[in-house]
PDB file of N, CA and C in Angstrom:
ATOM      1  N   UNK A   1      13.895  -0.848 -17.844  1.00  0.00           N
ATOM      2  CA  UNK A   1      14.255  -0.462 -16.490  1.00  0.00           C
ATOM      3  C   UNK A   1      13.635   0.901 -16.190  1.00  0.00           C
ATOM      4  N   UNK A   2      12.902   1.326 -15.157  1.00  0.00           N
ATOM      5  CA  UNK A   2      12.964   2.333 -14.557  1.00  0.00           C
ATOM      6  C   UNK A   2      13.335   2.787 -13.491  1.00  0.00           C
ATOM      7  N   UNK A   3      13.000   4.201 -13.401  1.00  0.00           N
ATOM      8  CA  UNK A   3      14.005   4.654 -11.959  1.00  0.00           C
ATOM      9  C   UNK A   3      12.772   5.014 -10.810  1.00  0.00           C
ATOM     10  N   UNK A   4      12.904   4.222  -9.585  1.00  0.00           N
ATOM     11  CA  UNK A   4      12.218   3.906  -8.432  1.00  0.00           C
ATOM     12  C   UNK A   4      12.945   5.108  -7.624  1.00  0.00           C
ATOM     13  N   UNK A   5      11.871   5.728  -6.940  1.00  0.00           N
ATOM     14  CA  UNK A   5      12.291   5.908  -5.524  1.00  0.00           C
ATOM     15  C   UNK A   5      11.452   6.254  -4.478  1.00  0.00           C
ATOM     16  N   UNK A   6      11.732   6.230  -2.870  1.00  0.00           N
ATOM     17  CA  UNK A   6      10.401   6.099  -1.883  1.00  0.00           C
ATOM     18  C   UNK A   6      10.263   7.402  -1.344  1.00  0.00           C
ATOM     19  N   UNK A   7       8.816   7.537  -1.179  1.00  0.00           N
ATOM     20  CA  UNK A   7       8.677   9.033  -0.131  1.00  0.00           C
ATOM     21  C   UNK A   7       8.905   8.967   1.001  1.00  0.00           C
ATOM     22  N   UNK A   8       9.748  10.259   1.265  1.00  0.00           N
ATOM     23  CA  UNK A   8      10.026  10.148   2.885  1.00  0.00           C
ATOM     24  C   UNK A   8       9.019  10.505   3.563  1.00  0.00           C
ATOM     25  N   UNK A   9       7.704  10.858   3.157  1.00  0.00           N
ATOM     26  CA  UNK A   9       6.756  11.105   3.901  1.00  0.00           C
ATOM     27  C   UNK A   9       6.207  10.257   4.047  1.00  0.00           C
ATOM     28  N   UNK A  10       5.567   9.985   4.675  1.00  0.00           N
ATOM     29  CA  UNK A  10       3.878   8.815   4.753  1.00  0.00           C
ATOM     30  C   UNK A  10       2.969   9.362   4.703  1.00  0.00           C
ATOM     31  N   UNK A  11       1.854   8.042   3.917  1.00  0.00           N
ATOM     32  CA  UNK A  11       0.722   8.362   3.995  1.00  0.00           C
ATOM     33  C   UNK A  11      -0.005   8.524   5.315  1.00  0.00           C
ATOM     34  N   UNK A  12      -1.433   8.959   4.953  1.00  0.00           N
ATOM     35  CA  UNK A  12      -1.933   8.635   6.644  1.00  0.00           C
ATOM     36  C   UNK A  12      -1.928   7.603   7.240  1.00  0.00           C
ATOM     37  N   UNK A  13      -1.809   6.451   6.305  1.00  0.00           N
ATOM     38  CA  UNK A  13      -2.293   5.017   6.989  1.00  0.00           C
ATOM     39  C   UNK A  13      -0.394   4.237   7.295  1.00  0.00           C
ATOM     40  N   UNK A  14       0.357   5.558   7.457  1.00  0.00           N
ATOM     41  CA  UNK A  14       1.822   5.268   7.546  1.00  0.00           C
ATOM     42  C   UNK A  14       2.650   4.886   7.004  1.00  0.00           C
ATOM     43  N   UNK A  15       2.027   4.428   5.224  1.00  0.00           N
ATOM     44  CA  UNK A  15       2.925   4.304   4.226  1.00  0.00           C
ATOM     45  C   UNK A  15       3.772   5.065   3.828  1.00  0.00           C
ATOM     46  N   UNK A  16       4.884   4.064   3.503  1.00  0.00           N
ATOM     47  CA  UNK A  16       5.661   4.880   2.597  1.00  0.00           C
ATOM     48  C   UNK A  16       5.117   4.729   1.023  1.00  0.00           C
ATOM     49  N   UNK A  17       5.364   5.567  -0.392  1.00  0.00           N
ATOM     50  CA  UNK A  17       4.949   4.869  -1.428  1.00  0.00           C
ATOM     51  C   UNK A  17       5.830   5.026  -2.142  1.00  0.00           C
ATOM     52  N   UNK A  18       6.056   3.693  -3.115  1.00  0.00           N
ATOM     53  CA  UNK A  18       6.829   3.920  -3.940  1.00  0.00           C
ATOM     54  C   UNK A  18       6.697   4.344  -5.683  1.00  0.00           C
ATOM     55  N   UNK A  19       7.651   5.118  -5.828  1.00  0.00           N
ATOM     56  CA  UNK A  19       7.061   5.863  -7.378  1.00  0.00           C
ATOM     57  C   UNK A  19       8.078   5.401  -8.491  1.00  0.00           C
ATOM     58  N   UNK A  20       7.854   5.695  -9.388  1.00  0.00           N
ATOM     59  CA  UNK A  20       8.547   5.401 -10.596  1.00  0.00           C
ATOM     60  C   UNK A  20       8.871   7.170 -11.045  1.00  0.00           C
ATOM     61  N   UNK A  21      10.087   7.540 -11.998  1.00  0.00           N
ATOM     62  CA  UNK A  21       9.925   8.492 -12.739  1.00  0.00           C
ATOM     63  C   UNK A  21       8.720   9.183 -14.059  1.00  0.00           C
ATOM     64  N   UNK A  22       8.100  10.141 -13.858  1.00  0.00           N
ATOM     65  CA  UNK A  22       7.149  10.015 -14.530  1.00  0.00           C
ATOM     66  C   UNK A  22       5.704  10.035 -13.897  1.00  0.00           C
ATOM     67  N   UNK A  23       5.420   9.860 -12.449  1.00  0.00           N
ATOM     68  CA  UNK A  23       4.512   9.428 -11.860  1.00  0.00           C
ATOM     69  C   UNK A  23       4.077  10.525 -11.512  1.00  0.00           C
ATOM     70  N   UNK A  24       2.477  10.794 -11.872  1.00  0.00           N
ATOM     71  CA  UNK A  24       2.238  12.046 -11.181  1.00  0.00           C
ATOM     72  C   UNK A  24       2.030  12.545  -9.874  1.00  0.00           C
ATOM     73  N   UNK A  25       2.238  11.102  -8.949  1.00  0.00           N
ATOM     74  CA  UNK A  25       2.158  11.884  -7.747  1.00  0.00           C
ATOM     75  C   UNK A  25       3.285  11.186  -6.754  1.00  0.00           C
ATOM     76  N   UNK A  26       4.662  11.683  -8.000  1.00  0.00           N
ATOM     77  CA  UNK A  26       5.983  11.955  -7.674  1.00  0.00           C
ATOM     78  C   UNK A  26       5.751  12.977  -6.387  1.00  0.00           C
ATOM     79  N   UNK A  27       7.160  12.536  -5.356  1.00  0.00           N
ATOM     80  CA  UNK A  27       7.100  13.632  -4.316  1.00  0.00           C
ATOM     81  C   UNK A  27       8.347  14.805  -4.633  1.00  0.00           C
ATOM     82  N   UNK A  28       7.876  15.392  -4.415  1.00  0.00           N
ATOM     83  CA  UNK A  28       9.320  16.469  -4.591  1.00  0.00           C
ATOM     84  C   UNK A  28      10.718  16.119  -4.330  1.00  0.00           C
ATOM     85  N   UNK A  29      11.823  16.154  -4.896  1.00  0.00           N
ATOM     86  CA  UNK A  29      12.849  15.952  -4.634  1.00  0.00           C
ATOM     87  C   UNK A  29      13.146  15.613  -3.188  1.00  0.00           C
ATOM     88  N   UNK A  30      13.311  16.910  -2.405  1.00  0.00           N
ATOM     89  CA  UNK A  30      13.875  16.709  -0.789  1.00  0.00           C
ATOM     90  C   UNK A  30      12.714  16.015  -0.223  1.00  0.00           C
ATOM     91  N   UNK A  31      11.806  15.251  -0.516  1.00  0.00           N
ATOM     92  CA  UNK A  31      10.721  14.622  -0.124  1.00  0.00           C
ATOM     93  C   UNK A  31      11.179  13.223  -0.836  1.00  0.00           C
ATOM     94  N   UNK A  32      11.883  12.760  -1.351  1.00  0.00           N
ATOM     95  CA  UNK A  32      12.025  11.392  -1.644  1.00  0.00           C
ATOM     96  C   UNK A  32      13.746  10.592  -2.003  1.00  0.00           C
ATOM     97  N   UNK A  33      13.974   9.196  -1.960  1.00  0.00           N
ATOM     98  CA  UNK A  33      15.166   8.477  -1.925  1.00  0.00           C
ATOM     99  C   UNK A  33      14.779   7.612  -3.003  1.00  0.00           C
ATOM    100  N   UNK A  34      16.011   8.190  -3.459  1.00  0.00           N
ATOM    101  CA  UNK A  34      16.432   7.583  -4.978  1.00  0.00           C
ATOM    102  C   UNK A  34      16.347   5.468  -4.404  1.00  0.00           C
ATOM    103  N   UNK A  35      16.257   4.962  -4.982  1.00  0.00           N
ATOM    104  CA  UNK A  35      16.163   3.611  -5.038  1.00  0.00           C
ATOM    105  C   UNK A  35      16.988   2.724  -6.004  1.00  0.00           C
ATOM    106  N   UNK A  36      16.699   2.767  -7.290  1.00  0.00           N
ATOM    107  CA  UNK A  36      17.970   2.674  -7.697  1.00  0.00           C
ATOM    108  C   UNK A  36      16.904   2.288  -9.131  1.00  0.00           C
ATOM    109  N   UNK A  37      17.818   1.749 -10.287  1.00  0.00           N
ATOM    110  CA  UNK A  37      16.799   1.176 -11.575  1.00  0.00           C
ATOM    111  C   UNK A  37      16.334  -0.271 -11.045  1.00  0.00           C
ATOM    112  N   UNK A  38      15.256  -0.534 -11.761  1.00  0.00           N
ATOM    113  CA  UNK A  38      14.784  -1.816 -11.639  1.00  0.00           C
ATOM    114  C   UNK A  38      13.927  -2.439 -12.888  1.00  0.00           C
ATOM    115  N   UNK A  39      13.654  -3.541 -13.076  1.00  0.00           N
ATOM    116  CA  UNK A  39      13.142  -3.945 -14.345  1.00  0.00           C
ATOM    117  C   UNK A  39      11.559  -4.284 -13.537  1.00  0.00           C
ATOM    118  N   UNK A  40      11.090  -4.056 -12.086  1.00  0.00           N
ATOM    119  CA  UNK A  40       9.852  -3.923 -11.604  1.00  0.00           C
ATOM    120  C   UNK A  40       9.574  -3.638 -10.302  1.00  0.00           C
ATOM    121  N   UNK A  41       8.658  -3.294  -9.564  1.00  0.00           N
ATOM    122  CA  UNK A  41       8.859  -2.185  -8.459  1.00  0.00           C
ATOM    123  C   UNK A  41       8.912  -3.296  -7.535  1.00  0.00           C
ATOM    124  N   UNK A  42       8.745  -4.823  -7.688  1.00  0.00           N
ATOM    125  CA  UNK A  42       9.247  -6.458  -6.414  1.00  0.00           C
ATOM    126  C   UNK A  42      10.356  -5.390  -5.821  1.00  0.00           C
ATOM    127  N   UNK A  43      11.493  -5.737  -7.127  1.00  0.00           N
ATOM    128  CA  UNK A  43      13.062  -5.310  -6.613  1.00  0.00           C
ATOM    129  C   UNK A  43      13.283  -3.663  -5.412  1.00  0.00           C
ATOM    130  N   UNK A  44      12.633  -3.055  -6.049  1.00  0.00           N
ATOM    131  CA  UNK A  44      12.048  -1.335  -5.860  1.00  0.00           C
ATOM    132  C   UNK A  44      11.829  -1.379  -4.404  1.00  0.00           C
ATOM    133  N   UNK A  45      10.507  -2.333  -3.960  1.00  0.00           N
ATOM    134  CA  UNK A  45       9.766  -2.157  -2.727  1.00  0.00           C
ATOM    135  C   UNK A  45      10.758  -3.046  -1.840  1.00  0.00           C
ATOM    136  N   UNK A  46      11.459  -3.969  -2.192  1.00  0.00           N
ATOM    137  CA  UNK A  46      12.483  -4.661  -0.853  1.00  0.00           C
ATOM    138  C   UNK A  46      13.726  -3.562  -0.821  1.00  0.00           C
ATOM    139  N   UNK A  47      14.284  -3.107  -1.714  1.00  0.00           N
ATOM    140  CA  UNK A  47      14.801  -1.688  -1.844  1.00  0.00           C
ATOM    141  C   UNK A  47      14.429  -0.737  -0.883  1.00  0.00           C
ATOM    142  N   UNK A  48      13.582  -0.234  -0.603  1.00  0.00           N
ATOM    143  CA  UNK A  48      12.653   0.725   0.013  1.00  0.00           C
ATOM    144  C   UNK A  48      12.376   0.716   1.516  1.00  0.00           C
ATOM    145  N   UNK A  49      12.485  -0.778   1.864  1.00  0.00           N
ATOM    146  CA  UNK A  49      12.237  -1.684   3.057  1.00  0.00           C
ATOM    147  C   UNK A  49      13.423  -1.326   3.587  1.00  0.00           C
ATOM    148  N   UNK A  50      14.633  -1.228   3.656  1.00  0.00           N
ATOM    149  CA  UNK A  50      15.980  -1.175   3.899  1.00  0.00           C
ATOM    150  C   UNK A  50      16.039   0.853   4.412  1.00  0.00           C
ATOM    151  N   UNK A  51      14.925   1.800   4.099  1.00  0.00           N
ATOM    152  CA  UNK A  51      14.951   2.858   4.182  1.00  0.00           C
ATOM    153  C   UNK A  51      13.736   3.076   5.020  1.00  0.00           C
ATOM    154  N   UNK A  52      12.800   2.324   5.084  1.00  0.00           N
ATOM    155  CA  UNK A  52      11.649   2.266   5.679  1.00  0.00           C
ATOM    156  C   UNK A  52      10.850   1.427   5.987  1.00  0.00           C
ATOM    157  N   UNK A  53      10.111   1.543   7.377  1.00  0.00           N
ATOM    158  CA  UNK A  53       9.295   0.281   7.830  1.00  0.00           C
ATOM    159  C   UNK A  53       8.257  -0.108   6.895  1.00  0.00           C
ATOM    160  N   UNK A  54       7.291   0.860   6.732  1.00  0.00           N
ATOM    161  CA  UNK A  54       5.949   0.329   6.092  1.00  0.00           C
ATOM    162  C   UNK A  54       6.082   0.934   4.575  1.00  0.00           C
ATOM    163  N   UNK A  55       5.532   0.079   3.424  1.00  0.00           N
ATOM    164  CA  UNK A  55       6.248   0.416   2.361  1.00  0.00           C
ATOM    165  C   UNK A  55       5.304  -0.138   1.429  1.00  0.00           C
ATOM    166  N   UNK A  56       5.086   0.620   0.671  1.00  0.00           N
ATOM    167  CA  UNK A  56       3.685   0.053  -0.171  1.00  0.00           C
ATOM    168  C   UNK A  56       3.889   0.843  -1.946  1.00  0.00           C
ATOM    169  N   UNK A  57       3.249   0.367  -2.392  1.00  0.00           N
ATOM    170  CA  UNK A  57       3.681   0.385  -3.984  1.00  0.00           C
ATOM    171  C   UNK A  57       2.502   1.994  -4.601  1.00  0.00           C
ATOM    172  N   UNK A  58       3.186   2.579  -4.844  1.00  0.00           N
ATOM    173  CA  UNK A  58       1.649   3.217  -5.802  1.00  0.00           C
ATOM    174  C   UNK A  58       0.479   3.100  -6.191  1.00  0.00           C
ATOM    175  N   UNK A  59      -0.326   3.294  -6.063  1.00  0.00           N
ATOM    176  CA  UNK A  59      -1.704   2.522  -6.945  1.00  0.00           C
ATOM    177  C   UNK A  59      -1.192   3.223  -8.641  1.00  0.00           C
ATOM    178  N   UNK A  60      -1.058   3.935  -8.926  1.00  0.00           N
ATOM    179  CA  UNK A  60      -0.669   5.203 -10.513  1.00  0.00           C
ATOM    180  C   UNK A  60       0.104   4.004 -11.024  1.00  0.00           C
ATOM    181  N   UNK A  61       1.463   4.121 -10.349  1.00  0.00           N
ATOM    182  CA  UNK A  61       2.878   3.698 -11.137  1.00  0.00           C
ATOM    183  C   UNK A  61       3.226   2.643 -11.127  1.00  0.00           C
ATOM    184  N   UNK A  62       3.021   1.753  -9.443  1.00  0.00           N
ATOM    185  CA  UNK A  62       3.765   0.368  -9.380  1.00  0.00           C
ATOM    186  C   UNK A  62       2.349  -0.133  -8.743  1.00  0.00           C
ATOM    187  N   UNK A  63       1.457  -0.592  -9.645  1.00  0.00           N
ATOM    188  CA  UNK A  63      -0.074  -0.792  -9.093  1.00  0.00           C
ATOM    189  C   UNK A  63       0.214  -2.035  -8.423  1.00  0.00           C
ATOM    190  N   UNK A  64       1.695  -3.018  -9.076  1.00  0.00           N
ATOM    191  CA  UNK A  64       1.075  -4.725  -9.179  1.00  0.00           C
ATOM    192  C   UNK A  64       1.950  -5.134  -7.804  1.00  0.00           C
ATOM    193  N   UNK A  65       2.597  -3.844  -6.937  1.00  0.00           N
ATOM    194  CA  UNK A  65       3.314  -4.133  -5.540  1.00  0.00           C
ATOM    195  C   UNK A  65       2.355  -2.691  -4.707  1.00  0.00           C
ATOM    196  N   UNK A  66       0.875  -2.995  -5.267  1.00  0.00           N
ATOM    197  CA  UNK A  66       0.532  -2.130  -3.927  1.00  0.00           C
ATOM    198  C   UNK A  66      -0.931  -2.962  -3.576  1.00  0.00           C
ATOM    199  N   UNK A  67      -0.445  -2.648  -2.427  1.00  0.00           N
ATOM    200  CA  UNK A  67      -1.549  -3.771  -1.222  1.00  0.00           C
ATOM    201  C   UNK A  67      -2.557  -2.567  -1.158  1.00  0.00           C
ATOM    202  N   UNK A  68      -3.485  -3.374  -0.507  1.00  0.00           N
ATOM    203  CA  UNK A  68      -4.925  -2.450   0.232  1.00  0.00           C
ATOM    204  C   UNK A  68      -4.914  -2.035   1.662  1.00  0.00           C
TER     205      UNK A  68
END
């Protein structure tokens, strides 16, 4: 299990992304929402959806839930 959570910022292209603990391009604390544990970032990114419209996976951390 790891621990997921989404940036409250967006990217330019209006993503949100989602990170794992550990990830180096973790957002700072008051810059991100805890998500909760998960055994893969599927669970993570419908998680995330519920906090934000556009929602996209890491390329670093959760490569195999991030689109192009």
């Amino acid at each position: 299990m790891a621990r997921y959570y989404v940036n409250k910022n967006a990217q330019s292209n209006g993503d949100h992304e989602v990170h794992t603990t550990g990830c180096s391009f973790m957002p700072q604390p008051e810059n991100r929402i805890y998500l909760g544990d998960f055994t893969s970032c599927r669970p993570a990114v419908s998680e995330a959806k519920k906090h934000r419209d556009q929602v996209n996976g890491c390329y670093y951390c959760s490569y195999s839930c991030h689109t192009q």
